[in-house]
Protein backbone atom coordinates (compact mmCIF):
# COMPACT_ATOMS: atom_id res chain seq x y z
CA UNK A 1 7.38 19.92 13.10
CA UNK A 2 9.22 17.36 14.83
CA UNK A 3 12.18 15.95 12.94
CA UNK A 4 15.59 14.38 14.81
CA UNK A 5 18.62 16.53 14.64
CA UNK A 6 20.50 13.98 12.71
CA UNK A 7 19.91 12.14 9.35
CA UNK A 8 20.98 8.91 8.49
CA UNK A 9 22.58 7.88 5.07
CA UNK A 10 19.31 5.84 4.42
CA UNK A 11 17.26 8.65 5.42
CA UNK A 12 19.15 11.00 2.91
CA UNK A 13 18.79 8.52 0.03
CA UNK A 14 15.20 7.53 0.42
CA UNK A 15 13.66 10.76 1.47
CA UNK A 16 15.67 12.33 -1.41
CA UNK A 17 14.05 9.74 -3.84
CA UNK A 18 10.74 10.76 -2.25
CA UNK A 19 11.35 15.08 -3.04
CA UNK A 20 12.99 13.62 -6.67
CA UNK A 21 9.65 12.05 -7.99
CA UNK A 22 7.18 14.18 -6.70
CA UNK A 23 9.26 17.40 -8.44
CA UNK A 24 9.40 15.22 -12.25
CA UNK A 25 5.56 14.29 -11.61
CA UNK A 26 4.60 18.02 -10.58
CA UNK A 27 6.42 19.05 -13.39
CA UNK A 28 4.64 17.08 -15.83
CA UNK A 29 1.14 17.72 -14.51
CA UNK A 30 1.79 21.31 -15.03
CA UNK A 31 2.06 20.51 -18.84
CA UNK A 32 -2.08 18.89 -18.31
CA UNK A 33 -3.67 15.69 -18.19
CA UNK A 34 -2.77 12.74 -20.20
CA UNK A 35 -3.79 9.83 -19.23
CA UNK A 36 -2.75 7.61 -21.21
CA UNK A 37 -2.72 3.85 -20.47
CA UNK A 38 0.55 2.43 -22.47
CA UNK A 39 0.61 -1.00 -21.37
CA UNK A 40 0.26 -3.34 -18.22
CA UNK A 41 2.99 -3.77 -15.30
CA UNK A 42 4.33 -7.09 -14.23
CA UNK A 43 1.37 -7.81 -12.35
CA UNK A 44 -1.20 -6.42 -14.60
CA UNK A 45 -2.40 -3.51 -13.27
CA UNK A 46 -2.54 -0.78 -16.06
CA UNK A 47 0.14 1.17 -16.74
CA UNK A 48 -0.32 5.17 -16.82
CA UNK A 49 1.75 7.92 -18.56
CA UNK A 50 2.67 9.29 -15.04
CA UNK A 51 3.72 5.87 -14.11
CA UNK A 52 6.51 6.10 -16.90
CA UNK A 53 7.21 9.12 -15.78
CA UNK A 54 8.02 7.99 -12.06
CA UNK A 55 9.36 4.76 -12.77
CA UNK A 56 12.28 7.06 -14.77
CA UNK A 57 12.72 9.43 -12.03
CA UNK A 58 13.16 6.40 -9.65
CA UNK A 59 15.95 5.15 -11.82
CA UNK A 60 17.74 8.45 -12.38
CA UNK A 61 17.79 9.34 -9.04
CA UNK A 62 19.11 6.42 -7.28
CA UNK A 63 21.81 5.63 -10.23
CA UNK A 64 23.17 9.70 -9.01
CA UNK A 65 21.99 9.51 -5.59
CA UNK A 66 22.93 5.71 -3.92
CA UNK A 67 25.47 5.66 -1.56
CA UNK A 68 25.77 1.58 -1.08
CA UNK A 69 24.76 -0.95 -4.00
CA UNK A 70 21.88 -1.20 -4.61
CA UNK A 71 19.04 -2.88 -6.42
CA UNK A 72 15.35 -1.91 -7.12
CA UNK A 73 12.29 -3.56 -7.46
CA UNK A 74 9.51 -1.62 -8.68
CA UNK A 75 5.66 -1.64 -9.67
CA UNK A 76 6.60 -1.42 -13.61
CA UNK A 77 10.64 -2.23 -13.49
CA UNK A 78 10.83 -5.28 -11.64
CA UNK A 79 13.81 -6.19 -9.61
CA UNK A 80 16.74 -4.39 -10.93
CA UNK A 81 20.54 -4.13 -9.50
CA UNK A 82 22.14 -1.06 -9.82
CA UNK A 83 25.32 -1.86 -8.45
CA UNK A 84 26.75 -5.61 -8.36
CA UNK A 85 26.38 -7.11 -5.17
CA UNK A 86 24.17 -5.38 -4.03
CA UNK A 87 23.74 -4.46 0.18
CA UNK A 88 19.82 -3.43 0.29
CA UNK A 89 17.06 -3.62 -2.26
CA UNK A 90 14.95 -0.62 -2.26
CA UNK A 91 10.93 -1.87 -3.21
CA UNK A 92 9.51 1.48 -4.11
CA UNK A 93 5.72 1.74 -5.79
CA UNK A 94 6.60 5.32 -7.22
CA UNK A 95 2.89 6.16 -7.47
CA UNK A 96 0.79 4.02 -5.25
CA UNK A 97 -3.06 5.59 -6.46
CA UNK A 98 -1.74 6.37 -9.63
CA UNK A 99 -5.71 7.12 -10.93
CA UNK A 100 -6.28 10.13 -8.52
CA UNK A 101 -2.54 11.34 -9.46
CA UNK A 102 -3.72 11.88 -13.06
CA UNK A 103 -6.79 13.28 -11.79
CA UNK A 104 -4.94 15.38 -10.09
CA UNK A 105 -6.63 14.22 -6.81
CA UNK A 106 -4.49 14.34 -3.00
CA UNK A 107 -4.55 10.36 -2.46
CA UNK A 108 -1.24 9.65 -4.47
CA UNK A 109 1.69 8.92 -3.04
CA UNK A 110 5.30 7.37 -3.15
CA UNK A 111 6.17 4.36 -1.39
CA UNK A 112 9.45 3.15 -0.34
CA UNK A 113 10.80 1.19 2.24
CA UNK A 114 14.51 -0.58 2.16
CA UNK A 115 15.47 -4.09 3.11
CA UNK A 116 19.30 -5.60 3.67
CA UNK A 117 19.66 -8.38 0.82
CA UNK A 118 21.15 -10.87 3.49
CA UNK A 119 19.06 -13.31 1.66
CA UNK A 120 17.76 -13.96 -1.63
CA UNK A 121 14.32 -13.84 0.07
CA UNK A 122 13.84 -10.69 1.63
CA UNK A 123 10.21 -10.80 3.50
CA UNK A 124 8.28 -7.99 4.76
CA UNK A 125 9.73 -8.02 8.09
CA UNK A 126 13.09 -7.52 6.63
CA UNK A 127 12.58 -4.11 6.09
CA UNK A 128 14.82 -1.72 8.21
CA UNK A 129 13.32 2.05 6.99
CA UNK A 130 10.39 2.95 5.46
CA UNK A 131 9.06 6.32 3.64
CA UNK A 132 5.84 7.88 2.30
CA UNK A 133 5.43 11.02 0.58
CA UNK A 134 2.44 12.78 -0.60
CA UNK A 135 2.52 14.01 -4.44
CA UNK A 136 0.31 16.44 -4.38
CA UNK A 137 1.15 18.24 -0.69
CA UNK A 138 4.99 17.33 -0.14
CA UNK A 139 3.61 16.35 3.49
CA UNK A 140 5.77 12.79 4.59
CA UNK A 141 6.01 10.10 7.02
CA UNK A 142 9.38 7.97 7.60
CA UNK A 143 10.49 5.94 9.74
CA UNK A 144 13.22 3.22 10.23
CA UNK A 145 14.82 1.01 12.91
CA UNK A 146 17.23 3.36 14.55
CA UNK A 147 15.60 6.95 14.23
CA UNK A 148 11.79 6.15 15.06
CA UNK A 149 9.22 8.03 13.36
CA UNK A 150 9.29 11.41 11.56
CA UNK A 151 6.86 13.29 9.73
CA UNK A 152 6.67 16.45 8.02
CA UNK A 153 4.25 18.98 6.29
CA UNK A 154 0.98 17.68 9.04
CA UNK A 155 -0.33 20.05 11.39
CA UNK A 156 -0.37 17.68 14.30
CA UNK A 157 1.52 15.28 16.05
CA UNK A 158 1.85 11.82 14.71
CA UNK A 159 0.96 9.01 14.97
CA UNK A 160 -2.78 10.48 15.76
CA UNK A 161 -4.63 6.89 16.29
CA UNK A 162 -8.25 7.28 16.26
CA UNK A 163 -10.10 5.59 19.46
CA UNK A 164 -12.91 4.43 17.60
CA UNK A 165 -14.57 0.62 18.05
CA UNK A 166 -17.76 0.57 16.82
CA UNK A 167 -18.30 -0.50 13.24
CA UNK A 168 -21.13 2.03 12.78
CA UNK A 169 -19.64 4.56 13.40
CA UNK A 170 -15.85 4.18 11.67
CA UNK A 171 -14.73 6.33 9.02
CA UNK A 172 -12.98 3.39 6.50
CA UNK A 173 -11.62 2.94 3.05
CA UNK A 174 -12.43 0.08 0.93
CA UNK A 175 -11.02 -1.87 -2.09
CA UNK A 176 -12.31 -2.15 -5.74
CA UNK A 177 -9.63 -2.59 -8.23
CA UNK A 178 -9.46 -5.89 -9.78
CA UNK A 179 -12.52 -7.07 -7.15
CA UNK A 180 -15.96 -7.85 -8.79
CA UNK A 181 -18.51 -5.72 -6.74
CA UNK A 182 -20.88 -7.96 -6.36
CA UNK A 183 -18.80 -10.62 -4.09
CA UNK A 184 -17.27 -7.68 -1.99
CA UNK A 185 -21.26 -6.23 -1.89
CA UNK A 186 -22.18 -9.76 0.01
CA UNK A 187 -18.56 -10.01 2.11
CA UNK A 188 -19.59 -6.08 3.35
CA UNK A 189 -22.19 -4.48 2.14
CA UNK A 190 -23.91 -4.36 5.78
CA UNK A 191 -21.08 -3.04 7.18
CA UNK A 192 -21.18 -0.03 4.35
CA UNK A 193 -24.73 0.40 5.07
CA UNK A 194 -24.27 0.45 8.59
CA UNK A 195 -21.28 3.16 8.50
CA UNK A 196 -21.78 4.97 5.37
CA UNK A 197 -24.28 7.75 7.60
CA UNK A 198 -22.84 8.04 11.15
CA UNK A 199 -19.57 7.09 9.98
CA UNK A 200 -17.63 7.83 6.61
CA UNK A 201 -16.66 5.21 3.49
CA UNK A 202 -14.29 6.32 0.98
CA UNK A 203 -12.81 4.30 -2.27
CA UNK A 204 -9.41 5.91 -2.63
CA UNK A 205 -7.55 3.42 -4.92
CA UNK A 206 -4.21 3.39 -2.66
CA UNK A 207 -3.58 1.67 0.30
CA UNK A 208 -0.91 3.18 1.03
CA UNK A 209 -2.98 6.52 1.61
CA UNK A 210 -5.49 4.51 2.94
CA UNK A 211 -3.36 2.84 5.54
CA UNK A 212 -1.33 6.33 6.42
CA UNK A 213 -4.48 8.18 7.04
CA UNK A 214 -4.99 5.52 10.43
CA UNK A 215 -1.94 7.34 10.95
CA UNK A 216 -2.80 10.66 10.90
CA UNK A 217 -6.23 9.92 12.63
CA UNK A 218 -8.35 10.97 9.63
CA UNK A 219 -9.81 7.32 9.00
CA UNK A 220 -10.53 4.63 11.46
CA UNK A 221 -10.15 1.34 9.12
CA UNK A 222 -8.95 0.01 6.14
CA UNK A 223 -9.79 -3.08 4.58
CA UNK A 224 -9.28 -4.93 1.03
CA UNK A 225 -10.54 -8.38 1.70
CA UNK A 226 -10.05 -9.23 -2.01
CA UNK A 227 -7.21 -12.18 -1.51
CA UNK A 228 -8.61 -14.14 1.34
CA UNK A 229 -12.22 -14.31 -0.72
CA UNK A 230 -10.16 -15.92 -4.08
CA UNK A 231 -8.39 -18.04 -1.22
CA UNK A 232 -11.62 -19.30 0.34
CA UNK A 233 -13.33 -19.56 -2.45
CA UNK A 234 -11.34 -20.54 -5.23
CA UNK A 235 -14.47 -21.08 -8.02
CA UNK A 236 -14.31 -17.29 -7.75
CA UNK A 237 -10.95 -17.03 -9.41
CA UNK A 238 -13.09 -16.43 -12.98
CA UNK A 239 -14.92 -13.46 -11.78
CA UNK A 240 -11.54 -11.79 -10.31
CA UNK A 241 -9.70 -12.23 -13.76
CA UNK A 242 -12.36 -10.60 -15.54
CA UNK A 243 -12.21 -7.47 -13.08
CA UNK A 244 -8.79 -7.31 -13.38
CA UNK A 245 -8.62 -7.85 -17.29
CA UNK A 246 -6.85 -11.28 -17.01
CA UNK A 247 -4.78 -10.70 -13.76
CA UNK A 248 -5.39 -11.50 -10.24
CA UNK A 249 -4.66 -7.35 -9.05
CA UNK A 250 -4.85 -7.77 -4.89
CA UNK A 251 -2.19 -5.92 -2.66
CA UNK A 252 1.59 -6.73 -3.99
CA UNK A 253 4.20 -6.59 -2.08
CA UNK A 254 5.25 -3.30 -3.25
CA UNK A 255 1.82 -1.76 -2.45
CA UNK A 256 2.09 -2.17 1.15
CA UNK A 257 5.73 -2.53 2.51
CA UNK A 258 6.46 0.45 3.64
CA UNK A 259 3.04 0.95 4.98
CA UNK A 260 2.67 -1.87 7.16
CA UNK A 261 6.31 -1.11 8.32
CA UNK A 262 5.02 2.70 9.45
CA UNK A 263 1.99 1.23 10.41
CA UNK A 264 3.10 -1.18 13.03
CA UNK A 265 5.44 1.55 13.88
CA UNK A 266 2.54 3.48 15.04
CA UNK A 267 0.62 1.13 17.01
CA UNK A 268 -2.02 0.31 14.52
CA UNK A 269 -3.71 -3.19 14.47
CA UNK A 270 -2.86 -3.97 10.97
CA UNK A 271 -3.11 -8.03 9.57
CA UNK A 272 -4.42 -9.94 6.64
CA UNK A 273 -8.16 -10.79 6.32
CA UNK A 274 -7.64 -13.95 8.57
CA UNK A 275 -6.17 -11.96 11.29
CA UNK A 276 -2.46 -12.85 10.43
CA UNK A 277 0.86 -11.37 10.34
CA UNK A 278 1.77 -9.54 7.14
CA UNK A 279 5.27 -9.81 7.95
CA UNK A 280 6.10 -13.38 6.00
CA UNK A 281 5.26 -11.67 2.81
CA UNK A 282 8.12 -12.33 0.35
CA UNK A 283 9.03 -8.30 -0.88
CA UNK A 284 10.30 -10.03 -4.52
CA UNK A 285 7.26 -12.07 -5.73
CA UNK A 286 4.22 -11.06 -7.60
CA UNK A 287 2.78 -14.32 -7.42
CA UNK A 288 -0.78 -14.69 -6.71
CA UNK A 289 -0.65 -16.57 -3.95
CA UNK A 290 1.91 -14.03 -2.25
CA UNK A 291 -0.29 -11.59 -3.24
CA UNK A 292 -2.21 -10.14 0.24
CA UNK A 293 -5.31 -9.00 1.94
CA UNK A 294 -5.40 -6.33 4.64
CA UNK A 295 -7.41 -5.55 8.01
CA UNK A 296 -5.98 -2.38 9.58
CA UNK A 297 -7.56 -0.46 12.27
CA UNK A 298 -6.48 2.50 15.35
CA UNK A 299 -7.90 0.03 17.90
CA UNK A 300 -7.75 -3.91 18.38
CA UNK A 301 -11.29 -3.96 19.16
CA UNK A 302 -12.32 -1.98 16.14
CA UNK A 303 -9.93 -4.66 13.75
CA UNK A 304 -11.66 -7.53 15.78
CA UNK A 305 -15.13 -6.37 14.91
CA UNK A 306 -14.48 -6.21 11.54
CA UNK A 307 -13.11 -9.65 11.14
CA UNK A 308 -15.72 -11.03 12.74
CA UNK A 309 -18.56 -8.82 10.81
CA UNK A 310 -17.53 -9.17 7.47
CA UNK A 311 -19.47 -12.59 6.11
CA UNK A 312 -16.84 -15.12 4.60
CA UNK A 313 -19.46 -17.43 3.86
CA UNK A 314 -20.29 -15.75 0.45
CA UNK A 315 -23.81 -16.68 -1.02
CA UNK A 316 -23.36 -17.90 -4.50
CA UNK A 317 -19.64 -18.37 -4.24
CA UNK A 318 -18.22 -21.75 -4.03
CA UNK A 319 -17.89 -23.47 -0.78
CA UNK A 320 -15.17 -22.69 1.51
CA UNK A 321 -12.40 -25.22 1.37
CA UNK A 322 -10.84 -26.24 4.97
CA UNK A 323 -10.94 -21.94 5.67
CA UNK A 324 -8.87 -21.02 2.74
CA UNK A 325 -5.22 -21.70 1.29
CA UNK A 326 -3.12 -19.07 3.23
């Protein structure tokens, strides 16, 4: 495969991270399945033995491993500083699809991408270098502002963009977690109908698999439309707490910041559910309202389609309020 001759120091460090978790969580799985739920993270998404298990290797690692100061922010840990002062915060989701890791599925994976800490607000398009790493087949995508994409363990070429732009015929992953069915059902169940037998539609619970297989040219789409429906309709808000158990659980910051980094990377169409740029999301806030939605497609005209197809106007939700709080 196609990797540059020279590495940098970032590169080293975050692709090192990447081999560090997968071998502790590989490890463990060979001991069999737990799956244990021993609390909720920060956000309030439910927290997994393997996710303890990660978060730890994440910690060990760098604390050995970092070559500038650091700090951390992850799913479970938070923001932590490793070093004082530190240069770049790492925002790493050590298991993004942490249920089909304990089921011992392919669609886990570790996320990381690295930002400079010139400010105390680091945003989304702050990030420099990016990396992805598939638990269960070692294969990886990185990429990062001076050495361009690399990729490892695919049989192809990447980035493999699909040129797909009908609706009925894309191969797309939807969004369930933490979204009551029967509001995304009305925003697009048409569109599942009309895809689901001359195209393909897949639940994977990770979006950052989800959004790395436009990459690879296995799916056409991704969307999780879950944010802009609470934002449009805010009398909604009760039926997204109870699906999430109390929490509003749409994409964090951590879930997608090194995959809309490779993404854009690659050339594909990737925005929130209004059509807008992901790249003033704040990397450090779990807030609700910086919480996002995501429309990511191989082609424009594919991501336009779907953004106009999918009906905002939800029967039985409340009425839209001057097109939603963005």
């Amino acid at each position: 495969m196609t990797e540059p001759t020279g590495r940098t120091t970032m590169k080293d460090l975050l692709t090192g991270l990447g081999r560090h978790v997968r071998a502790e969580l590989m490890a463990y799985a060979d001991r069999g399945p737990v799956r244990q739920v021993h609390g909720d993270s920060p956000g309030g998404d439910a927290q997994f033995d393997v996710d303890e298990v990660a978060e730890r290797a994440v910690l060990d690692h760098l604390r050995a491993h970092a070559h500038v100061p650091l700090a951390v922010y992850t799913e479970d840990g938070s923001l932590v500083e490793l070093a004082p002062d530190p240069e770049y915060v790492l925002v790493v989701d050590p298991i993004d699809g942490t249920r089909p890791t304990s089921a011992g599925l392919e669609m886990g994976m570790v996320s990381i991408a690295a930002a400079p800490l010139t400010s105390s607000a680091p945003t989304l398009d702050d990030v420099t270098a990016a990396h992805l790493l598939e638990i269960k087949s070692g294969a990886w995508i990185h990429g990062d502002d001076d050495g361009g994409l690399s990729y490892g363990g695919f049989p192809h070429v990447l980035p493999r963009l699909s040129r797909t732009t009908d609706p009925a015929k894309m191969f797309w992953s939807i969004e369930f977690n933490g979204h009551p069915m029967h509001l995304m059902a009305a925003a697009y169940g048409h569109l599942v109908d009309r895809s689901a037998n001359t195209g393909g539609v897949f639940v994977f619970n990770s979006a950052t698999f989800s959004i790395s297989r436009i990459i690879t040219g296995q799916l056409d789409a991704y969307v999780d439309i879950g944010n802009r429906v609470l934002r449009d309709h805010p009398g909604t808000e009760a039926a997204f707490l109870e699906a999430g158990r109390g929490s509003i659980l749409h994409l964090f910051p951590y879930d997608i910041a090194a995959a809309v980094y490779l993404a854009k990377r690659s050339g594909v169409t990737i925005t929130d559910a209004y059509g807008g740029d992901l790249g003033t999301t704040a990397l450090l806030d779990l807030d609700p309202m910086n919480q996002k939605s995501c429309v990511a497609a191989a082609t424009p005209q594919l991501h336009k389609e779907l953004l106009g197809a999918i009906r905002w106007n939800i029967p039985g939700a409340a009425p839209t309020t001057s097109g939603g709080t963005r």
